[in-house]
C-alpha atoms as a PDB file:
ATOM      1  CA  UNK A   1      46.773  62.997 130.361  1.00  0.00           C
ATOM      2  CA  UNK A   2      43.458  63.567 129.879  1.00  0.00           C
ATOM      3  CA  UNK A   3      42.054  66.340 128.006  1.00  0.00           C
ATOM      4  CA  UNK A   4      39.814  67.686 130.582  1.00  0.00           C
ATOM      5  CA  UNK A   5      42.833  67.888 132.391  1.00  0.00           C
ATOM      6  CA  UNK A   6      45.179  69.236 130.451  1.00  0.00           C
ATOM      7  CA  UNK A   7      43.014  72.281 128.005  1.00  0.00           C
ATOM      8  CA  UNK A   8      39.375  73.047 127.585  1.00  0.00           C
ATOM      9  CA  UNK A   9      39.016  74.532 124.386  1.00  0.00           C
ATOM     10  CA  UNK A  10      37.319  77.644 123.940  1.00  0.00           C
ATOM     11  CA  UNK A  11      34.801  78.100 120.998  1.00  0.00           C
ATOM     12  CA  UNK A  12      35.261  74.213 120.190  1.00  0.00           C
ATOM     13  CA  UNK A  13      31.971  74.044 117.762  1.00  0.00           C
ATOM     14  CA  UNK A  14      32.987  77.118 116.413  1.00  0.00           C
ATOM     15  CA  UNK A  15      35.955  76.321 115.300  1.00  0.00           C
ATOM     16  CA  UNK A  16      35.440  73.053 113.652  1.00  0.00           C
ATOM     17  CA  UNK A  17      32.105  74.426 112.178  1.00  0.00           C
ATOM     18  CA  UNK A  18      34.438  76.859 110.928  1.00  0.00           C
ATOM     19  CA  UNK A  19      36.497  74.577 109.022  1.00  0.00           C
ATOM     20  CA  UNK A  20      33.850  73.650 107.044  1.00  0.00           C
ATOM     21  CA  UNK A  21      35.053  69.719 106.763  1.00  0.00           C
ATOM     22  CA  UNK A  22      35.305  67.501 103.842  1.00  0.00           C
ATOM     23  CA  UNK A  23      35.596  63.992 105.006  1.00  0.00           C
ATOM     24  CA  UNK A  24      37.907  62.680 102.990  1.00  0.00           C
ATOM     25  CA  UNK A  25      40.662  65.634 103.456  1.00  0.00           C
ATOM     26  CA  UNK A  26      43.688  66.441 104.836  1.00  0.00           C
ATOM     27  CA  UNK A  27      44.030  69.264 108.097  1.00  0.00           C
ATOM     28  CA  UNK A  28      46.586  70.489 110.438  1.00  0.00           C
ATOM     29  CA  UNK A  29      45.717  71.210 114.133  1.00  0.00           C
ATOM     30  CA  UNK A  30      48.896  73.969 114.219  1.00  0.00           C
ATOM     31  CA  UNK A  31      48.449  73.637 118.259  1.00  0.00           C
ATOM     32  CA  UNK A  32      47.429  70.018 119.813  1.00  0.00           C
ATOM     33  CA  UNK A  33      47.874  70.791 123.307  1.00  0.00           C
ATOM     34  CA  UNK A  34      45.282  68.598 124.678  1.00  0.00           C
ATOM     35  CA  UNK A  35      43.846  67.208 122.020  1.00  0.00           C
ATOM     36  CA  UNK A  36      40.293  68.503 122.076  1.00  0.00           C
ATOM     37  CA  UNK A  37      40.258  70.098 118.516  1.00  0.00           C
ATOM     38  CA  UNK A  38      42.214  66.917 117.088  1.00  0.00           C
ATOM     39  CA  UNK A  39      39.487  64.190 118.619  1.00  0.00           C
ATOM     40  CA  UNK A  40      36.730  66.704 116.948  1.00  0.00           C
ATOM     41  CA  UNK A  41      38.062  67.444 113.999  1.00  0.00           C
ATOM     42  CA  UNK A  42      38.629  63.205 113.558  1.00  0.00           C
ATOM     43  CA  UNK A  43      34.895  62.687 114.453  1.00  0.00           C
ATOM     44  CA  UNK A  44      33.800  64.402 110.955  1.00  0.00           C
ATOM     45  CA  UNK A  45      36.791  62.830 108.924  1.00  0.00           C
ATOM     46  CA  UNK A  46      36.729  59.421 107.092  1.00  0.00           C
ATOM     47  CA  UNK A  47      38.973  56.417 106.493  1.00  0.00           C
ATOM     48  CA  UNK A  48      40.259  58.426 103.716  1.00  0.00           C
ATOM     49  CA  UNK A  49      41.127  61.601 105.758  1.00  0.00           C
ATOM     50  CA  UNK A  50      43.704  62.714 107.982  1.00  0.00           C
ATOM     51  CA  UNK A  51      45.208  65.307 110.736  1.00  0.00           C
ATOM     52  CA  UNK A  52      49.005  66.364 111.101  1.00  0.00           C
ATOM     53  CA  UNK A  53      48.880  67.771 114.800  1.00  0.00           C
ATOM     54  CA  UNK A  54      52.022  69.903 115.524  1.00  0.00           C
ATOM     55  CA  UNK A  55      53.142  70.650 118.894  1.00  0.00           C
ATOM     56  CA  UNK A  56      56.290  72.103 120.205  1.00  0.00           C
ATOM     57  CA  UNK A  57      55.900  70.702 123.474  1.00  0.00           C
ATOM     58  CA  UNK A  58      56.676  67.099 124.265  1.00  0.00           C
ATOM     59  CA  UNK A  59      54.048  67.750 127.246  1.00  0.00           C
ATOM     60  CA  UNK A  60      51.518  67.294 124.231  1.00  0.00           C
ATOM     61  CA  UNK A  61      53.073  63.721 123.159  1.00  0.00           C
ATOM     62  CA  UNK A  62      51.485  62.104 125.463  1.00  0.00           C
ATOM     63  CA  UNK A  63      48.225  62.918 124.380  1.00  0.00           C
ATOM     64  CA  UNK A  64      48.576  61.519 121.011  1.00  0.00           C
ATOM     65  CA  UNK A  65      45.647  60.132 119.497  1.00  0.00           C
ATOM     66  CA  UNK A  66      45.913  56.292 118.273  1.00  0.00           C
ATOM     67  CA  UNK A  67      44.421  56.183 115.091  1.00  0.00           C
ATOM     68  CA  UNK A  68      45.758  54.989 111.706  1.00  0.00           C
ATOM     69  CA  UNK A  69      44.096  59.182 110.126  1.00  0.00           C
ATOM     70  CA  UNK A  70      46.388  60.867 112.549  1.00  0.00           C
ATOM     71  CA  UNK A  71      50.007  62.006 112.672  1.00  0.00           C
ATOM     72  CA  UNK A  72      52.032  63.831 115.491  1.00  0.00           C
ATOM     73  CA  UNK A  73      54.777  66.421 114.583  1.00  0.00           C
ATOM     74  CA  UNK A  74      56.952  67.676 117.098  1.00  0.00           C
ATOM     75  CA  UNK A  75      57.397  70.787 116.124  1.00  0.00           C
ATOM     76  CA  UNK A  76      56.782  74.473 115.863  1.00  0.00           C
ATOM     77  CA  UNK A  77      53.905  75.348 113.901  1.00  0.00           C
ATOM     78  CA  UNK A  78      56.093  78.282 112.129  1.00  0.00           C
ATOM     79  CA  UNK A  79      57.385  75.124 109.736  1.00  0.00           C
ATOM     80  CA  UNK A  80      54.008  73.696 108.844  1.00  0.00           C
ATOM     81  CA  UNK A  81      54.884  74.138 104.962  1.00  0.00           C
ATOM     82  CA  UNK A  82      57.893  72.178 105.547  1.00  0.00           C
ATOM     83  CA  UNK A  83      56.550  69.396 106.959  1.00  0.00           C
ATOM     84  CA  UNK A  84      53.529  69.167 104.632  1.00  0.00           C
ATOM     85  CA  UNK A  85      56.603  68.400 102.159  1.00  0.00           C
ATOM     86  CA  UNK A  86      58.316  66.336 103.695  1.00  0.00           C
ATOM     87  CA  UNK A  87      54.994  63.939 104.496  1.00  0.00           C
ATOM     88  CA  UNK A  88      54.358  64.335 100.885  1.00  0.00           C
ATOM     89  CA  UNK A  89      51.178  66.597 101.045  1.00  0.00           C
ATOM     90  CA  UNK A  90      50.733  69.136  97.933  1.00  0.00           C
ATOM     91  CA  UNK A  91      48.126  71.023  99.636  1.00  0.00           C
ATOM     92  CA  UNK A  92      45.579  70.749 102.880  1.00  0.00           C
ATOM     93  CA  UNK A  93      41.614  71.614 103.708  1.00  0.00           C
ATOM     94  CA  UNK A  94      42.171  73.473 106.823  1.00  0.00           C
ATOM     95  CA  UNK A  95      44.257  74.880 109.496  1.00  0.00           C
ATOM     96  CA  UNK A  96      42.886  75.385 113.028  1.00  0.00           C
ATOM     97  CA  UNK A  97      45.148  77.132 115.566  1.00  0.00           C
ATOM     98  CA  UNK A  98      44.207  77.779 118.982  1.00  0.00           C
ATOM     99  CA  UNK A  99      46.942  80.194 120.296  1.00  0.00           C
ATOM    100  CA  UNK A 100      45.946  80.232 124.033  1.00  0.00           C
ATOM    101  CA  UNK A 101      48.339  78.363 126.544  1.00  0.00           C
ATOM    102  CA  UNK A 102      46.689  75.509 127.926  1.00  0.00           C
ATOM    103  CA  UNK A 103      45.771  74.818 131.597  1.00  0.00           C
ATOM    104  CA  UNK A 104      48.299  72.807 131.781  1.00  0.00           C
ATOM    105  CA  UNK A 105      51.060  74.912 131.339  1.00  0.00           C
ATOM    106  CA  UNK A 106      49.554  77.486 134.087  1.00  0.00           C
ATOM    107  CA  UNK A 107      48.764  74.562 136.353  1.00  0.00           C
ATOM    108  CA  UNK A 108      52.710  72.988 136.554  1.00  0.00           C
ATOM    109  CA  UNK A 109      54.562  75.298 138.828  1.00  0.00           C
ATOM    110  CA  UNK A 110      57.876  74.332 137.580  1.00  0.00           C
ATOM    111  CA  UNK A 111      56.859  75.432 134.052  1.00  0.00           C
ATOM    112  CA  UNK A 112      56.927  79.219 135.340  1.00  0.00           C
ATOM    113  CA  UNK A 113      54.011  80.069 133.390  1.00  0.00           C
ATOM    114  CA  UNK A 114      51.857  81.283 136.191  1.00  0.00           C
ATOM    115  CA  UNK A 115      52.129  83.600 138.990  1.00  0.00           C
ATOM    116  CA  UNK A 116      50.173  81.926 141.371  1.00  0.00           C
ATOM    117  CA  UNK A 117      52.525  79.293 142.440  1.00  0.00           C
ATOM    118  CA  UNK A 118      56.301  79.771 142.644  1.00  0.00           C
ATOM    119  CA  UNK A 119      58.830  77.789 140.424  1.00  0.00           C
ATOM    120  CA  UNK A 120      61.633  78.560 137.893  1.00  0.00           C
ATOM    121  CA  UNK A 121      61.401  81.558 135.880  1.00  0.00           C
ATOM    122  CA  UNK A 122      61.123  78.855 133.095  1.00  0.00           C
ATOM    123  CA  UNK A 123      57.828  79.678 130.161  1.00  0.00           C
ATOM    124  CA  UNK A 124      59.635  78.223 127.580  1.00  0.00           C
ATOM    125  CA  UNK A 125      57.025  76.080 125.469  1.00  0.00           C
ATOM    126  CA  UNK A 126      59.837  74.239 123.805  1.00  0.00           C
ATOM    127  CA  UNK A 127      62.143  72.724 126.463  1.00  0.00           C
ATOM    128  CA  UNK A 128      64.880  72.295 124.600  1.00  0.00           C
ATOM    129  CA  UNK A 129      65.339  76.307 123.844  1.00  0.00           C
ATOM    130  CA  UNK A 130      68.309  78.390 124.903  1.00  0.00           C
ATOM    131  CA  UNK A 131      66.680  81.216 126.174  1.00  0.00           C
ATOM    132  CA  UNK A 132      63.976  81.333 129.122  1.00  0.00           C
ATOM    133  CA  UNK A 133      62.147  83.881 131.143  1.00  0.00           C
ATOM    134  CA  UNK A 134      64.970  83.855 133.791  1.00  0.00           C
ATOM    135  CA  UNK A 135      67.773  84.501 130.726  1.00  0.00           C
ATOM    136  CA  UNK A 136      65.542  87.272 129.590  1.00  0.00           C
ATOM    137  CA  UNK A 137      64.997  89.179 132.933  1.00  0.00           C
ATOM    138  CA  UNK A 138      68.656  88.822 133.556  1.00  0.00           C
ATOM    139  CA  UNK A 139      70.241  89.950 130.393  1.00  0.00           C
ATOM    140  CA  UNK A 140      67.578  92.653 128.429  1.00  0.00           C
ATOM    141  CA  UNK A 141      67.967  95.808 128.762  1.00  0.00           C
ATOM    142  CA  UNK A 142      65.942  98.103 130.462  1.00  0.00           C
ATOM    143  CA  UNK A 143      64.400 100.137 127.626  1.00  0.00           C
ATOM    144  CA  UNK A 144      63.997  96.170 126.367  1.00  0.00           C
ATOM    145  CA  UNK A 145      61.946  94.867 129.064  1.00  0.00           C
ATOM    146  CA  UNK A 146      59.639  97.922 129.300  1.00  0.00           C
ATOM    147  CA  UNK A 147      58.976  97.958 125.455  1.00  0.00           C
ATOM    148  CA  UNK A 148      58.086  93.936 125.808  1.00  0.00           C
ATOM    149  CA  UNK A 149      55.779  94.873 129.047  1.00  0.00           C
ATOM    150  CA  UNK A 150      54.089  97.654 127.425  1.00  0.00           C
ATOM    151  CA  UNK A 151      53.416  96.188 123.739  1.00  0.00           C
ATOM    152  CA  UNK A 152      52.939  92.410 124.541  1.00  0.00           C
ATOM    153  CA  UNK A 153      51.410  93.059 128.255  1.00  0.00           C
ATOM    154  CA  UNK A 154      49.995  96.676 127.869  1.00  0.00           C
ATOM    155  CA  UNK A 155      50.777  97.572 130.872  1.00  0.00           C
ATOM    156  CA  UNK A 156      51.100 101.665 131.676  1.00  0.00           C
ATOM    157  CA  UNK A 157      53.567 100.829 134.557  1.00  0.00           C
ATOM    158  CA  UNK A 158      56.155  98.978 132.069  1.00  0.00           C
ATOM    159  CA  UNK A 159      58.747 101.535 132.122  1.00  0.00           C
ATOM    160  CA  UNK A 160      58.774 101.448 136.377  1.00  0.00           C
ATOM    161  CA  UNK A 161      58.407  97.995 136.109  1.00  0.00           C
ATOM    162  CA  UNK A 162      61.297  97.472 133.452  1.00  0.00           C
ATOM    163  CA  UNK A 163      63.596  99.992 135.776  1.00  0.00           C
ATOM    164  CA  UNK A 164      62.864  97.923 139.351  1.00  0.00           C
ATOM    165  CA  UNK A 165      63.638  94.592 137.505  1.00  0.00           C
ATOM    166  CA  UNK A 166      66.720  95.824 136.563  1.00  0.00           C
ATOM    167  CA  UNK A 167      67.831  97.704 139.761  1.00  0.00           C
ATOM    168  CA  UNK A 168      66.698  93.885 141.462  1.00  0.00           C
ATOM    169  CA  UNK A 169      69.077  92.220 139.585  1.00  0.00           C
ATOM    170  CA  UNK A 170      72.257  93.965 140.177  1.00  0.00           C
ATOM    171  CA  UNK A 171      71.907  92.723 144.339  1.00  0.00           C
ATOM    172  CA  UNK A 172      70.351  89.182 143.508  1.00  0.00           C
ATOM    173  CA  UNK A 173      69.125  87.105 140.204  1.00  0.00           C
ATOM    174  CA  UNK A 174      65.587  87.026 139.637  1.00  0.00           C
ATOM    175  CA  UNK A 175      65.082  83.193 138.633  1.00  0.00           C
ATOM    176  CA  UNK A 176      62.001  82.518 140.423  1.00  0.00           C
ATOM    177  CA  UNK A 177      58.001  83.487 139.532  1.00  0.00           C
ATOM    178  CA  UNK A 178      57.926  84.691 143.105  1.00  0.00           C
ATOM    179  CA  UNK A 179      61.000  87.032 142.598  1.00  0.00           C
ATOM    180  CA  UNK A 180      59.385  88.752 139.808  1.00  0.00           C
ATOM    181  CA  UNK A 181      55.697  89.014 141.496  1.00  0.00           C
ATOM    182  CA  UNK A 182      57.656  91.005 144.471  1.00  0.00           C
ATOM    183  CA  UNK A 183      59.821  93.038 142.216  1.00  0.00           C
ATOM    184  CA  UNK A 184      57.003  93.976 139.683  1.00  0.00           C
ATOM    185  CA  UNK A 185      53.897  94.239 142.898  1.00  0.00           C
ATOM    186  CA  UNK A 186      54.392  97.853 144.031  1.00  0.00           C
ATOM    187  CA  UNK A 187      53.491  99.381 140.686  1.00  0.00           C
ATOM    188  CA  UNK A 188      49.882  97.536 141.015  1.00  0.00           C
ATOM    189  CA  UNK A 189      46.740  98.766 142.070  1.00  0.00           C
ATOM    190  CA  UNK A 190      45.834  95.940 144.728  1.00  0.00           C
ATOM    191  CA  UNK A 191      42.467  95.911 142.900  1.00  0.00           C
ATOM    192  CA  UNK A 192      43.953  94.810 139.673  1.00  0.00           C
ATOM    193  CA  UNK A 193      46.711  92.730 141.196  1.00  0.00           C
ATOM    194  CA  UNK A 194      45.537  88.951 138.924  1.00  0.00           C
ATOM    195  CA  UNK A 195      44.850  90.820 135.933  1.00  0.00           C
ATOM    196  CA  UNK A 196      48.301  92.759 135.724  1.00  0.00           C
ATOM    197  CA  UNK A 197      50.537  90.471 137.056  1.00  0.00           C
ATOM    198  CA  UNK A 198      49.185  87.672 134.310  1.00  0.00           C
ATOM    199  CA  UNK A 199      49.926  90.532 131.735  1.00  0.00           C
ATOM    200  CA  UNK A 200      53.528  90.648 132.942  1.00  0.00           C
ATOM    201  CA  UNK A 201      53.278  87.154 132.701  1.00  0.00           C
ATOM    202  CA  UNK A 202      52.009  86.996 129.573  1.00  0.00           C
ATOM    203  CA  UNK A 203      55.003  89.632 128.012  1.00  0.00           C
ATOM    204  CA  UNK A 204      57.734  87.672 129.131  1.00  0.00           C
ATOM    205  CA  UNK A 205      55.702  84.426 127.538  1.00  0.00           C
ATOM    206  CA  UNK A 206      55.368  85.889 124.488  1.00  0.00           C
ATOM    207  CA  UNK A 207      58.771  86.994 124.314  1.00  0.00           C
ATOM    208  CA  UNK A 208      60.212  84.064 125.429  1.00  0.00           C
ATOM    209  CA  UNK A 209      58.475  81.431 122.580  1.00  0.00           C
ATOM    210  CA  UNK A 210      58.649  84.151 119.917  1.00  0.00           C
ATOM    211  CA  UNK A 211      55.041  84.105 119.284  1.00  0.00           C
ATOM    212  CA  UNK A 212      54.372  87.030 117.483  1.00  0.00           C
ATOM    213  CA  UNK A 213      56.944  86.104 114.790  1.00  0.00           C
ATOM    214  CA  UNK A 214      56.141  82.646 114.960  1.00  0.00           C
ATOM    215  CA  UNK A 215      52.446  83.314 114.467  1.00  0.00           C
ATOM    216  CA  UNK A 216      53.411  86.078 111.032  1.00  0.00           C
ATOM    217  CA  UNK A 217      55.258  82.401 109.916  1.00  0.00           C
ATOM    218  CA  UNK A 218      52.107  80.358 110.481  1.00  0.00           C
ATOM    219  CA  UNK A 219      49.933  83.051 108.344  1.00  0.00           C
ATOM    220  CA  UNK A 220      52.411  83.254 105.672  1.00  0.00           C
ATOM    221  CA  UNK A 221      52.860  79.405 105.462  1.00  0.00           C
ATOM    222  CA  UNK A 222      48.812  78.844 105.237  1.00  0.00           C
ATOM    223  CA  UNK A 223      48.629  80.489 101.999  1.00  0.00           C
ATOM    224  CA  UNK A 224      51.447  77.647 100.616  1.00  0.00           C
ATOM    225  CA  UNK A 225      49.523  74.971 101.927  1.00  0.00           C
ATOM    226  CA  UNK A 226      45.952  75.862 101.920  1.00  0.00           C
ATOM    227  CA  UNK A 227      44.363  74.457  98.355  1.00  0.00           C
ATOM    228  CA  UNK A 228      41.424  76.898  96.786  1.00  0.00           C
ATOM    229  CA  UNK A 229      38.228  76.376  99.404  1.00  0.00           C
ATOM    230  CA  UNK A 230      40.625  75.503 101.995  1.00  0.00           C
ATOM    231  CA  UNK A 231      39.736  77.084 105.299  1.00  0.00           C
ATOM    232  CA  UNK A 232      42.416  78.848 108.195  1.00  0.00           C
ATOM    233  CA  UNK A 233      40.941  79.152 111.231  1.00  0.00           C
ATOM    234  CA  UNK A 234      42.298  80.969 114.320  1.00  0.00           C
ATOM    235  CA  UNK A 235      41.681  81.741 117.773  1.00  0.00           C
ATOM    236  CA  UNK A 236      43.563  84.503 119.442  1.00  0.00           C
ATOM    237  CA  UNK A 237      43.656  85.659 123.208  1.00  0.00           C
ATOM    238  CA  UNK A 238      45.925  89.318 123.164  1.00  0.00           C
ATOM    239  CA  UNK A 239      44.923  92.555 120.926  1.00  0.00           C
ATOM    240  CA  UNK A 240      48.014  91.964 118.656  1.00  0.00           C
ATOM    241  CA  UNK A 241      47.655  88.922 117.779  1.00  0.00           C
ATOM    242  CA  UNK A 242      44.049  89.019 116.800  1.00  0.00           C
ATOM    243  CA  UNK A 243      45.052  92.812 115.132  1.00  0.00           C
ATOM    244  CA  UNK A 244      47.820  90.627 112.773  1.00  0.00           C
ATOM    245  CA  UNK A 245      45.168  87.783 111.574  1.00  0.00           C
ATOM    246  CA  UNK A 246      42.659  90.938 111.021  1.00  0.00           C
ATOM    247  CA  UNK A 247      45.001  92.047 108.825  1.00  0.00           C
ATOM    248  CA  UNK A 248      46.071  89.347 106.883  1.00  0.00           C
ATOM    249  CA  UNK A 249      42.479  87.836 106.328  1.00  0.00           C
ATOM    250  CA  UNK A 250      41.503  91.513 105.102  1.00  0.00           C
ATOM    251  CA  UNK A 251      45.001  91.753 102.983  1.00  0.00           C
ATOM    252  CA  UNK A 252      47.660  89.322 102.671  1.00  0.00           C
ATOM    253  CA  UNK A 253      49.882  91.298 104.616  1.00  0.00           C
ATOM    254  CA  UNK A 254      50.352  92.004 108.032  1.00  0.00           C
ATOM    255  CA  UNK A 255      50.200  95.456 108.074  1.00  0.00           C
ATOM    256  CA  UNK A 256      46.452  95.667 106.687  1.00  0.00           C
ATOM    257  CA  UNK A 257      47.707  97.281 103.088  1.00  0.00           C
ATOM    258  CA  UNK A 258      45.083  96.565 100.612  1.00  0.00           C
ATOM    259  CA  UNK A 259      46.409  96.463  96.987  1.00  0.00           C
ATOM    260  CA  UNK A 260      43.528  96.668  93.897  1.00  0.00           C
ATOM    261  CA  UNK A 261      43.948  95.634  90.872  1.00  0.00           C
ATOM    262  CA  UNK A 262      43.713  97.822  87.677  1.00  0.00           C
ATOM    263  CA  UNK A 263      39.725  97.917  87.902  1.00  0.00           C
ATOM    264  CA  UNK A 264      39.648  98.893  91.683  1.00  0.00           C
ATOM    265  CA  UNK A 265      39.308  95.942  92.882  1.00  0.00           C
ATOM    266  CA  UNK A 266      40.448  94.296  96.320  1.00  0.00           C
ATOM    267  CA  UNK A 267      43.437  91.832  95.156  1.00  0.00           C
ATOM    268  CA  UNK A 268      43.541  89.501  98.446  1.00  0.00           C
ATOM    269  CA  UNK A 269      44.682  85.787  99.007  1.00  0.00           C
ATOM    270  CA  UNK A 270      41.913  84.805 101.711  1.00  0.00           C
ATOM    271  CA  UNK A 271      38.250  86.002 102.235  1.00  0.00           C
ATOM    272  CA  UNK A 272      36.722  86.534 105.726  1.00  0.00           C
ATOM    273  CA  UNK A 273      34.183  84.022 106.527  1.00  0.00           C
ATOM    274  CA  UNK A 274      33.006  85.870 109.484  1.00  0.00           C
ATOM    275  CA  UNK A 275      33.279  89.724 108.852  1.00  0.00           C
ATOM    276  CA  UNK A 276      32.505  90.635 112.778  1.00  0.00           C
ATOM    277  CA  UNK A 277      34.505  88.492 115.311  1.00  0.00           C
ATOM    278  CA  UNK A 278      33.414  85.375 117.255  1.00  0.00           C
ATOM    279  CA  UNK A 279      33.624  85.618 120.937  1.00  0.00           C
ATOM    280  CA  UNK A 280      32.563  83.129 123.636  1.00  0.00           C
ATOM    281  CA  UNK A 281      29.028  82.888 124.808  1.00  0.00           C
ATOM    282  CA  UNK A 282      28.228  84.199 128.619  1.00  0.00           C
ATOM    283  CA  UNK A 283      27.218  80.632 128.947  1.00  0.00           C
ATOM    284  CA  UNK A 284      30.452  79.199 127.939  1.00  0.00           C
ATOM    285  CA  UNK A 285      32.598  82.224 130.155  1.00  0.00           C
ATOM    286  CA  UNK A 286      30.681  81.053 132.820  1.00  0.00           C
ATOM    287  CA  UNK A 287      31.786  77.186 132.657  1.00  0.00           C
ATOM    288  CA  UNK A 288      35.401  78.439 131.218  1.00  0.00           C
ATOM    289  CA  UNK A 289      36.007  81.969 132.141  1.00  0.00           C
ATOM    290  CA  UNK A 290      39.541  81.628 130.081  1.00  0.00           C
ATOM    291  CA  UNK A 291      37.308  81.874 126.921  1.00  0.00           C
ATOM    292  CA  UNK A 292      36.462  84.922 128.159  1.00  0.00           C
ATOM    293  CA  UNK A 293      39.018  86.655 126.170  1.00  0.00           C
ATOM    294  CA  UNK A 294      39.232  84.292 122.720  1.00  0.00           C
ATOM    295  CA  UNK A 295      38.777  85.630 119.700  1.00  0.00           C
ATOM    296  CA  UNK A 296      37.527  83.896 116.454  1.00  0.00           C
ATOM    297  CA  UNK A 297      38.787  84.725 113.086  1.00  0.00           C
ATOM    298  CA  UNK A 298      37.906  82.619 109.953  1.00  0.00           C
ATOM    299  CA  UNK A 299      39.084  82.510 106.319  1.00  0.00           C
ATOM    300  CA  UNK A 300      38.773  80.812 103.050  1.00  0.00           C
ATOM    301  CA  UNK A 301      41.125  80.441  99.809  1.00  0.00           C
ATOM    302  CA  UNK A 302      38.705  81.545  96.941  1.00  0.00           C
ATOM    303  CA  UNK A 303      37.853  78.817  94.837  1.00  0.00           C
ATOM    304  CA  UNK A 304      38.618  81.271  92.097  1.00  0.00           C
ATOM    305  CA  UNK A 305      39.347  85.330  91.196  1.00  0.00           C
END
């Protein structure tokens, strides 16, 4: 698969700029997807460096990059710590993670990922896990499914939504995208039909793949692997998730606590690179208007307290 097939990568300079590369070390790309970070990222590396690219997805596998600097894990980026072990790897230069689904996952119907064409209730990024979309909407509850609409799609209509889904499912399953779309349609404004169904969408997505917890396991795992200078670099596409990297760049924690030492001062494991938040260019929105919502947050180890 090609790459301009598969993703276009939003803030692409800006994110390996903000890795600040040293030829001769070692990175992870935490989500290959298509490959476009991975083929920049090797551009600026030399015959002595190399790239562990982690995907969940064996969609991704087939983009694999031939080339003697670059290894493919197949697996969730939650376990990055334990696979930097297990390839014997003390420490890394950088972490890039681009947390936005790629075009292809919206563009293959029978991945479920997208409302606009109709296939299996599916969204699972990992084929090989129990639950999908269709096990969700058939077996949460309905306080459940409203608090999942409302916090991971802010949607106001969650708790009408949550109630209709499950008064749909006692007559008839909902396993189809095009089953939900007519369940969840009355409660929304014609006018903001794309943007709220894609929120709904996006809830049962991020349910589905665990990707707020997943993403608190990334965060937490960077500080094991990231050697002092190292850089963690992450691009975000929903409030919450850009909200928990916030948080942990500004305190180690992701509830934004910040602890001072005995003389007052600030006692955190990263330091923001960028204090104010990198967003796309109207230039690049207009070429890729899925960057229009991608958020940049860098961070660096401190070479020393």
């Amino acid at each position: 698969m090609s790459e301009s097939v598969y993703h276009i990568p939003a803030l692409l300079s800006e994110c390996i700029d903000g890795l600040n590369i040293k030829p001769d070390g070692i990175y992870i790309d935490a989500t290959f997807g298509g490959g476009g970070h991975s083929r920049a990222l090797l551009q600026r590396l030399s015959p002595k460096g190399h790239l562990y690219a982690f995907d969940q997805d064996l969609d991704a596998y087939a983009n694999r990059i031939s080339d003697p600097r670059f290894t493919f894990v197949h697996s969730n980026f939650a376990f990055i710590s334990n696979f930097m072990r297990f390839h014997g790897v003390d420490a890394i230069d950088g972490i890039i993670a681009d947390l936005g689904v790629s075009f292809h996952h919206f563009d293959e119907g029978e991945r479920g990922f997208s409302f606009r064409t109709d296939g299996r209730l599916d969204m699972r990024m990992n084929r090989n896990a129990i639950r999908d979309a269709a096990w969700i909407v058939a077996n949460y509850s309905e306080e459940q499914l409203a608090d999942i609409l409302f916090l991971y799609g802010e949607l106001r209509q969650a708790r009408r939504m949550a109630a209709a889904i499950v008064k749909a499912r006692s007559l008839s399953p909902i396993t189809s995208t095009a089953q939900l779309v007519s369940v969840v349609k009355p409660f929304i404004a014609p006018k903001a039909e794309k943007k709220e169904l894609a929120q709904v969408f996006q809830a049962l997505r991020i349910e589905v793949n665990d990707e707020i917890s997943t993403l608190k396991k990334l965060l937490q795992s960077s500080l094991k692997v990231l050697r002092p200078g190292g850089r963690l670099v992450v691009l975000t596409y929903h409030s919450l998730e850009d909200r928990l990297v916030k948080n942990f760049i500004k305190s180690g924690n992701m509830e934004g606590k910040v602890e001072k030492d005995f003389f007052g001062r600030v006692s955190a494991p990263l330091r923001a690179v960028n204090n104010k938040v990198i967003v796309a260019s109207d230039e690049e929105v207009e070429r890729n208007p899925r960057a229009r919502s991608a958020k940049l947050r860098i961070a660096e180890v401190p070479l020393s307290k």
